[in-house]
N, C-alpha and C. Protein backbone atom coordinates (compact mmCIF):
# COMPACT_ATOMS: atom_id res chain seq x y z
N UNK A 1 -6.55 0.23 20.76
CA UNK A 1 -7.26 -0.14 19.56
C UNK A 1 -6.92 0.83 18.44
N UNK A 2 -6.60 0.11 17.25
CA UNK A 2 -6.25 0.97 16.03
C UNK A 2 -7.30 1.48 15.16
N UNK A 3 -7.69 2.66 15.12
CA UNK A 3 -9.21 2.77 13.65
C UNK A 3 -8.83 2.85 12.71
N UNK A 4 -7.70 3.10 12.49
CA UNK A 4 -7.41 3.61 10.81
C UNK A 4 -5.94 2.57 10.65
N UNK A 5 -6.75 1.31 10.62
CA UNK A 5 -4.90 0.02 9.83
C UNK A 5 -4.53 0.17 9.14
N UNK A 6 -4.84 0.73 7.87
CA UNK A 6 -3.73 1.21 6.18
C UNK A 6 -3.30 2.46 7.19
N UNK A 7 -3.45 3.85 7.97
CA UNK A 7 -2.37 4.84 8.63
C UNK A 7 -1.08 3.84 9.47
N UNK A 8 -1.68 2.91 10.08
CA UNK A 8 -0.72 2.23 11.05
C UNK A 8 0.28 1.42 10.05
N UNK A 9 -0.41 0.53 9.30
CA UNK A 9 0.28 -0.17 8.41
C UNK A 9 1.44 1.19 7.50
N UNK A 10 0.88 1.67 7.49
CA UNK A 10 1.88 2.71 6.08
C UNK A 10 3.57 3.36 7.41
N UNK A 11 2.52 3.77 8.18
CA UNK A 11 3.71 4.07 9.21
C UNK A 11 4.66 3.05 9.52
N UNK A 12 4.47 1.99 9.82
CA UNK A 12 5.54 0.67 10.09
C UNK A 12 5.54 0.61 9.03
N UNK A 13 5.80 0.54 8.25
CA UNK A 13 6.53 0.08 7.31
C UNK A 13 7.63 1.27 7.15
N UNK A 14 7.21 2.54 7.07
CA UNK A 14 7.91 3.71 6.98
C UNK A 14 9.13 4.09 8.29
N UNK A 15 8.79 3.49 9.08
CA UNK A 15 9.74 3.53 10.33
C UNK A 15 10.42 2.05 10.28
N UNK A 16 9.73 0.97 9.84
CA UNK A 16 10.74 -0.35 9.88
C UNK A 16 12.25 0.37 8.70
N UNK A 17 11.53 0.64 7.33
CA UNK A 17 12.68 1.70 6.41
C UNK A 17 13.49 2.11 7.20
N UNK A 18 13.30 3.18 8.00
CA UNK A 18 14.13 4.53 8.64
C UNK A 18 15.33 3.78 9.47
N UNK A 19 14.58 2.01 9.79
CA UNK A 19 15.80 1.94 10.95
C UNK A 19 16.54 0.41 10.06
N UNK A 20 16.08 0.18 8.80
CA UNK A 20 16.56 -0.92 8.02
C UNK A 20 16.38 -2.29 8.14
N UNK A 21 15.21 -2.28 9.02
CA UNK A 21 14.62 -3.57 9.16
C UNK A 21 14.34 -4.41 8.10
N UNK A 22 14.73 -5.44 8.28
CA UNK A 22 13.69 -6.99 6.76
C UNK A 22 12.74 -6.99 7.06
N UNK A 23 12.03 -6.88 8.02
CA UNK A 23 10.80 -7.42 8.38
C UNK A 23 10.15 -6.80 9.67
N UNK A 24 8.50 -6.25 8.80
CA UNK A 24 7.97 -6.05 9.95
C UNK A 24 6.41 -5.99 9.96
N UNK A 25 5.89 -6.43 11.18
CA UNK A 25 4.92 -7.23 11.70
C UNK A 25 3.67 -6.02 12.07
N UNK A 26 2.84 -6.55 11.26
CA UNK A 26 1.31 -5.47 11.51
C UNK A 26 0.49 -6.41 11.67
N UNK A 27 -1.01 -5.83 12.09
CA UNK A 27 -2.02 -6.34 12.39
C UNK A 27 -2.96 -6.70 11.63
N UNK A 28 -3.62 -8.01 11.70
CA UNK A 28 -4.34 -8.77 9.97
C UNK A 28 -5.82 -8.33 10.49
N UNK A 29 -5.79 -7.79 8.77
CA UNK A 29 -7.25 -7.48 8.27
C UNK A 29 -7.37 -7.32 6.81
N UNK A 30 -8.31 -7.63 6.37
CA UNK A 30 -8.98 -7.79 5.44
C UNK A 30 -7.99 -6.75 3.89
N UNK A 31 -8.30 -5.65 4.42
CA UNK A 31 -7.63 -4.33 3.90
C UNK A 31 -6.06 -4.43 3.75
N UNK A 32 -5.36 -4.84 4.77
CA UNK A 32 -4.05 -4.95 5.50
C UNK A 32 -3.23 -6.31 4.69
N UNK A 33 -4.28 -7.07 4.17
CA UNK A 33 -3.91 -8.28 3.39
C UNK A 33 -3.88 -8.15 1.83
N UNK A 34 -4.99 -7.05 1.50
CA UNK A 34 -4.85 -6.90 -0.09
C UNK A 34 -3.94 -6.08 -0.46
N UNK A 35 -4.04 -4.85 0.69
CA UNK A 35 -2.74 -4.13 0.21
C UNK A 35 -1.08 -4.62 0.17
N UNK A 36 -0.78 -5.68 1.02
CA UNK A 36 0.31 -6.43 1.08
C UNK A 36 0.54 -7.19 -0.29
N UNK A 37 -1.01 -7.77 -0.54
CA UNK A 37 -0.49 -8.71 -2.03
C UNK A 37 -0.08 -7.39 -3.12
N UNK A 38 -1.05 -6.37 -2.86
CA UNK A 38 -0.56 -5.40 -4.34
C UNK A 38 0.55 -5.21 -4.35
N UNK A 39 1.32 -4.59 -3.00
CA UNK A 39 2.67 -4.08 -3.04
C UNK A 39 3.68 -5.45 -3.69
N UNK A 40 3.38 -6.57 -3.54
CA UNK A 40 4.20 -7.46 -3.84
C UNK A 40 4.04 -8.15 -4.92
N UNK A 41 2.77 -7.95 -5.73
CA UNK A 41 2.36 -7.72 -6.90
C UNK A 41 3.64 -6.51 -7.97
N UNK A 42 2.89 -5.56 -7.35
CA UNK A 42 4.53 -4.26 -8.07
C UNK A 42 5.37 -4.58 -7.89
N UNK A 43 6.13 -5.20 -6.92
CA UNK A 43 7.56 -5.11 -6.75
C UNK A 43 7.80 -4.31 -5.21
N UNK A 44 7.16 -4.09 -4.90
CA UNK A 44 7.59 -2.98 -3.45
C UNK A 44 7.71 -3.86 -1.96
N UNK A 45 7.75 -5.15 -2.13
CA UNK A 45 8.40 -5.68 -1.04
C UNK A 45 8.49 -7.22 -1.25
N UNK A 46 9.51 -7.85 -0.87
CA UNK A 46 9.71 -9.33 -1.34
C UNK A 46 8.79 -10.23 -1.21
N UNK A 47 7.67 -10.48 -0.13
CA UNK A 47 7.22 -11.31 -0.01
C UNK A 47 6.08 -10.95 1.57
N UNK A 48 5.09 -11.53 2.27
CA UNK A 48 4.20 -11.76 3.09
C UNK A 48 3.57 -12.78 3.62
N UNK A 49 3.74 -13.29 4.77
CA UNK A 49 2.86 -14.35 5.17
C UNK A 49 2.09 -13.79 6.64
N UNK A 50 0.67 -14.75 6.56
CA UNK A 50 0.04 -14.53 7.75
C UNK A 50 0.49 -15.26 8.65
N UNK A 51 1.11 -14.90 9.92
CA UNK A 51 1.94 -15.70 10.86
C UNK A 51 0.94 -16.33 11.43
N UNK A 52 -0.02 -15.45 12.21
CA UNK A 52 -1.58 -16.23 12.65
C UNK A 52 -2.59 -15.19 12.65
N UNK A 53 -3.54 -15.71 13.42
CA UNK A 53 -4.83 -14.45 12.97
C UNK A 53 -4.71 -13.01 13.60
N UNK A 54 -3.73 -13.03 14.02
CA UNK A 54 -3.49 -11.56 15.11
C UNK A 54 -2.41 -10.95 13.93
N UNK A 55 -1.68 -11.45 12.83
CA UNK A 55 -0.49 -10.40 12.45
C UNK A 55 0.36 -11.13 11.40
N UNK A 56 0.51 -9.96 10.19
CA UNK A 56 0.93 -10.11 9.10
C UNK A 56 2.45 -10.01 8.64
N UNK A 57 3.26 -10.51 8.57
CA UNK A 57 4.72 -10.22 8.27
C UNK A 57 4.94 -10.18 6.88
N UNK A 58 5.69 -8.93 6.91
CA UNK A 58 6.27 -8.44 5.43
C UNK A 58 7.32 -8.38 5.52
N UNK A 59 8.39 -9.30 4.32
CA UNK A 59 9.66 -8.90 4.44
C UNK A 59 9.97 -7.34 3.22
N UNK A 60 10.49 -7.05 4.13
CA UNK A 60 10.75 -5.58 3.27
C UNK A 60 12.11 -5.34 1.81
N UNK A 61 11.79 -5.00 0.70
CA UNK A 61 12.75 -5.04 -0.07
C UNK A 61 13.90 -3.95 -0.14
N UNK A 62 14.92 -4.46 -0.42
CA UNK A 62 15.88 -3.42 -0.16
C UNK A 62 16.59 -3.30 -1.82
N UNK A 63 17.65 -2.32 -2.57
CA UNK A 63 17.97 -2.68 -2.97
C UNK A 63 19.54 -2.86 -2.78
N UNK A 64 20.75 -3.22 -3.68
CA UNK A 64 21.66 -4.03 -3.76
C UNK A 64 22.52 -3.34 -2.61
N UNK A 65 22.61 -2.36 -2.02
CA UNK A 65 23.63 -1.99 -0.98
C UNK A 65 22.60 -2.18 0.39
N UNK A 66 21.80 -2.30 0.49
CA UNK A 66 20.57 -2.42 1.49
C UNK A 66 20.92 -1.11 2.18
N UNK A 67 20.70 -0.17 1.87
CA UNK A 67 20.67 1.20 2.00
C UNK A 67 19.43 1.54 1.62
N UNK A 68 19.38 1.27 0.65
CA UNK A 68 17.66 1.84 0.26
C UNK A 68 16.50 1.01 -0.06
N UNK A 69 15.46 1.63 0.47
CA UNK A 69 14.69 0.63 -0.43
C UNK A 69 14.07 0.93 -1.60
N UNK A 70 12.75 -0.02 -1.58
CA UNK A 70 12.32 0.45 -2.77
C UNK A 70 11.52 1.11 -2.80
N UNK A 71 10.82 1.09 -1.69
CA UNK A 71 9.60 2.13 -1.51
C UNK A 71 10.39 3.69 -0.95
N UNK A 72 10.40 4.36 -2.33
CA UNK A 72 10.95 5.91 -1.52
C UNK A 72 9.80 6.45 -0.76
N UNK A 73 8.78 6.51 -0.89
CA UNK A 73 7.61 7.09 -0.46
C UNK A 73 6.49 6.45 -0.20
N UNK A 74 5.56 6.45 0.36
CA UNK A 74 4.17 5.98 0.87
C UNK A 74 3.29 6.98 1.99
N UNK A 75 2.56 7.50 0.94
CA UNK A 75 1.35 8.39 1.57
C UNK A 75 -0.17 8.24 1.38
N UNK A 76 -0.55 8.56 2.55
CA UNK A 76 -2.39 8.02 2.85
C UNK A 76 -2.62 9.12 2.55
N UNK A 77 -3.37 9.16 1.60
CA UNK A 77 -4.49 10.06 0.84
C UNK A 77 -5.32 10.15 1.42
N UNK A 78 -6.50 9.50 1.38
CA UNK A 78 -7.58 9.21 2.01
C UNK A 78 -7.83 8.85 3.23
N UNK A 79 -8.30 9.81 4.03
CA UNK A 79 -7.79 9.28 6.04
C UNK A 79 -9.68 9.75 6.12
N UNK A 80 -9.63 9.19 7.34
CA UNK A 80 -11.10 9.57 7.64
C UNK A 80 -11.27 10.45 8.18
N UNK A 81 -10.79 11.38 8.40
CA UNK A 81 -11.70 12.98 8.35
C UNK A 81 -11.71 13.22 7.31
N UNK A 82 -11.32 13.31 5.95
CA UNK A 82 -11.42 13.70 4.84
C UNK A 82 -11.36 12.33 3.56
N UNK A 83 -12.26 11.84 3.03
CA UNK A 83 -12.33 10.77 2.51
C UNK A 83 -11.72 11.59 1.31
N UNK A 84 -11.13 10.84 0.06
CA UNK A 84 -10.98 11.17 -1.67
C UNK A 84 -11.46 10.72 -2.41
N UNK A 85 -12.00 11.03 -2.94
CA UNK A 85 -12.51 10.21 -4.35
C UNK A 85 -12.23 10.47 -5.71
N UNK A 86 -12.16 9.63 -6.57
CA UNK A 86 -12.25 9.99 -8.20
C UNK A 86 -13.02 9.34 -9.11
N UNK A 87 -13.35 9.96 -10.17
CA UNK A 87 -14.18 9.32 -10.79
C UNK A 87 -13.23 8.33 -12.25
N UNK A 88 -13.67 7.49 -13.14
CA UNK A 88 -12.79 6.87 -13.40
C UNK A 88 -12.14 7.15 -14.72
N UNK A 89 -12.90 8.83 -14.95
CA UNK A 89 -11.79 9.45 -15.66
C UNK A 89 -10.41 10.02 -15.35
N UNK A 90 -10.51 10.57 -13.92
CA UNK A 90 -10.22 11.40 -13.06
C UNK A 90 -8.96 10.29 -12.14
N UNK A 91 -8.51 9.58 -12.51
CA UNK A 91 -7.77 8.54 -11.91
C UNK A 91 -5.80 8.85 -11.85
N UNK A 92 -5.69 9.07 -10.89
CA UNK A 92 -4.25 9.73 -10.77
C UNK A 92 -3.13 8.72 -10.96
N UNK A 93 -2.22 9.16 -11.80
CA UNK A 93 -1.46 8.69 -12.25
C UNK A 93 0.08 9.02 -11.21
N UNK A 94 0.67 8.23 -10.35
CA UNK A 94 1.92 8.72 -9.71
C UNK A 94 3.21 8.74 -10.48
N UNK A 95 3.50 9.98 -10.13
CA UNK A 95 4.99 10.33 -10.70
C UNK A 95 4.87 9.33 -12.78
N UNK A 96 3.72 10.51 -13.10
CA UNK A 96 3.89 10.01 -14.17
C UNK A 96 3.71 8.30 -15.06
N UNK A 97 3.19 7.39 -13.80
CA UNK A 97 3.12 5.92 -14.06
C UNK A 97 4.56 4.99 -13.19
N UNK A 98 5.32 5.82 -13.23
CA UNK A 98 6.26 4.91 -12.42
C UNK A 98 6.01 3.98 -10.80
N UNK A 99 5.19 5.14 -9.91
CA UNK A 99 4.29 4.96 -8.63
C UNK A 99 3.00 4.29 -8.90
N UNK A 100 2.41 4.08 -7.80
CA UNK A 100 0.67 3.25 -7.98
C UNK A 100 0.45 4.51 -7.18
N UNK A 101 -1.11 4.19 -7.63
CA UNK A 101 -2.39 4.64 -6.29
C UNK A 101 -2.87 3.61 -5.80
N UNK A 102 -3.17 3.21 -4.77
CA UNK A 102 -4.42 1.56 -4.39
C UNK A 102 -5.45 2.07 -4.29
N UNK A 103 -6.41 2.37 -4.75
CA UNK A 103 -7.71 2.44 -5.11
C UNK A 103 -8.53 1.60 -4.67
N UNK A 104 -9.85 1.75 -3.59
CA UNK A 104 -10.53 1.13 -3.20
C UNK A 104 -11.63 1.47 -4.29
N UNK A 105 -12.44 0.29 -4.44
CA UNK A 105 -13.43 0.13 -5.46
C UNK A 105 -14.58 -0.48 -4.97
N UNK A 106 -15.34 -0.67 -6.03
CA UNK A 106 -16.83 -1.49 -5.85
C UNK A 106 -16.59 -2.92 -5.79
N UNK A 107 -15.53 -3.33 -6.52
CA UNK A 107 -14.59 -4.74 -7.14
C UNK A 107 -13.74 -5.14 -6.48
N UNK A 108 -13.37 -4.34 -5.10
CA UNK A 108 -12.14 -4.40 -4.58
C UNK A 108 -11.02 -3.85 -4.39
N UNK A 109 -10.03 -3.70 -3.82
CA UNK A 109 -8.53 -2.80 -4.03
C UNK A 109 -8.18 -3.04 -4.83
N UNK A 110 -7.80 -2.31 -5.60
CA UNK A 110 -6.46 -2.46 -6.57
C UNK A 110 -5.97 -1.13 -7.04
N UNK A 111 -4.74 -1.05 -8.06
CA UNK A 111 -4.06 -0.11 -8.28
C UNK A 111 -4.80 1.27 -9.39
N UNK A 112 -4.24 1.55 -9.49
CA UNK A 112 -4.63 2.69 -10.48
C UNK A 112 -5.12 2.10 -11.88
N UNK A 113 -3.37 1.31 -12.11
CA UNK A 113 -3.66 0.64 -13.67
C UNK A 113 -4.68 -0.07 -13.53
N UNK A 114 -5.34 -1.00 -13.05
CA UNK A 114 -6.33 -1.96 -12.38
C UNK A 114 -7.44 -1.33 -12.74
N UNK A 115 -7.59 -0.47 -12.40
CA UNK A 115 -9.25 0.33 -11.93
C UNK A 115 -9.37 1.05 -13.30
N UNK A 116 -8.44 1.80 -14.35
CA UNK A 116 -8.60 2.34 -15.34
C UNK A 116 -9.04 1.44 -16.37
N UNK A 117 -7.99 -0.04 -16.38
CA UNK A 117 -8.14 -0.98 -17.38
C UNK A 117 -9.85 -1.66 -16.72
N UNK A 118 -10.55 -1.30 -15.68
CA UNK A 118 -12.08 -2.23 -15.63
C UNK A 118 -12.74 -0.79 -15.82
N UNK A 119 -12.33 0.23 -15.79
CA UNK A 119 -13.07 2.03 -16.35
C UNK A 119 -13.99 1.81 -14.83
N UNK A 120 -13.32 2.24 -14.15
CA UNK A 120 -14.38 2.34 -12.24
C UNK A 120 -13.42 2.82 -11.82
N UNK A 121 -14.03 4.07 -11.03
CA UNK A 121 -13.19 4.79 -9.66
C UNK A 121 -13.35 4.23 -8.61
N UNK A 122 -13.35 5.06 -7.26
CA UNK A 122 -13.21 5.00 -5.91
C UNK A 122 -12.55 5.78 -5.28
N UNK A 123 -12.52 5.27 -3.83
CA UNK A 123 -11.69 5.98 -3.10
C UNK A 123 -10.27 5.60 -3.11
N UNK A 124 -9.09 7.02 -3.35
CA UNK A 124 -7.91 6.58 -3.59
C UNK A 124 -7.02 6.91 -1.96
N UNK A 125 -6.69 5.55 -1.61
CA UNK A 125 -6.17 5.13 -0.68
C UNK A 125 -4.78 5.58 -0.01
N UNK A 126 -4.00 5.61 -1.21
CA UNK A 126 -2.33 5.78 -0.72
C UNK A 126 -1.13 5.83 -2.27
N UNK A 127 -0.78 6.48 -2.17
CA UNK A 127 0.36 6.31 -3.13
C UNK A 127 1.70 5.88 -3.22
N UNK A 128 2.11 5.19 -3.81
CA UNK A 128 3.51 4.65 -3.90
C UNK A 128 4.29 4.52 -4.44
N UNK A 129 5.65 5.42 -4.34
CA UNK A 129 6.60 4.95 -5.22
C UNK A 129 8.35 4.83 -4.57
């Protein structure tokens, strides 16, 4: 049994990268589904469907030599021994605006820009760029 699915989710995806996979398959939840639409919202992976109620497939984006992708980085901020928070002045900006934060909210997940443009913090989830 998994407790923490955005750690598991961030890791597969980070090891599907390492070995150049298109596609790879995590476990559906609630959390696990919004963060999939954001990333594909930005640009950070081509596309997602729910295969069935057990598991989510992401095809992963590469760019033009499929050497790299697009996601150079993805880190969990917020793990449960140590929760983060900000307030919605206090809202972190990655690598200058180029990266997101996913920001869990009162309203829901969403990104950094998201949560500044409705003026509400939360807990900041993971960063990406």
């Amino acid at each position: 049994m998994i407790n923490d699915s955005l750690s598991d989710m961030i890791t597969r995806i980070r090891n599907a990268h390492l070995v150049q996979k298109q596609d790879v398959f995590i476990p559906t939840t609630k959390m696990n589904l919004k963060v999939a639409e954001l990333l594909q919202q930005e640009g950070f992976i081509q596309s997602f469907e729910e295969m069935d109620t057990n598991h989510i497939r992401i095809a992963l984006r590469y760019k033009e030599n499929k050497a790299k992708p697009y996601i150079t980085k993805l880190i969990r901020v917020s793990k449960p021994g140590l929760r983060v928070y900000t307030n919605k002045n206090e809202i972190p900006k990655v690598l200058g605006g180029i990266g997101i934060a996913l920001i869990s909210t009162s309203q829901g997940i969403m990104t950094d820009r998201q949560a500044r443009m409705e003026n509400i913090g939360g807990e900041v989830l993971c960063y990406v760029w």
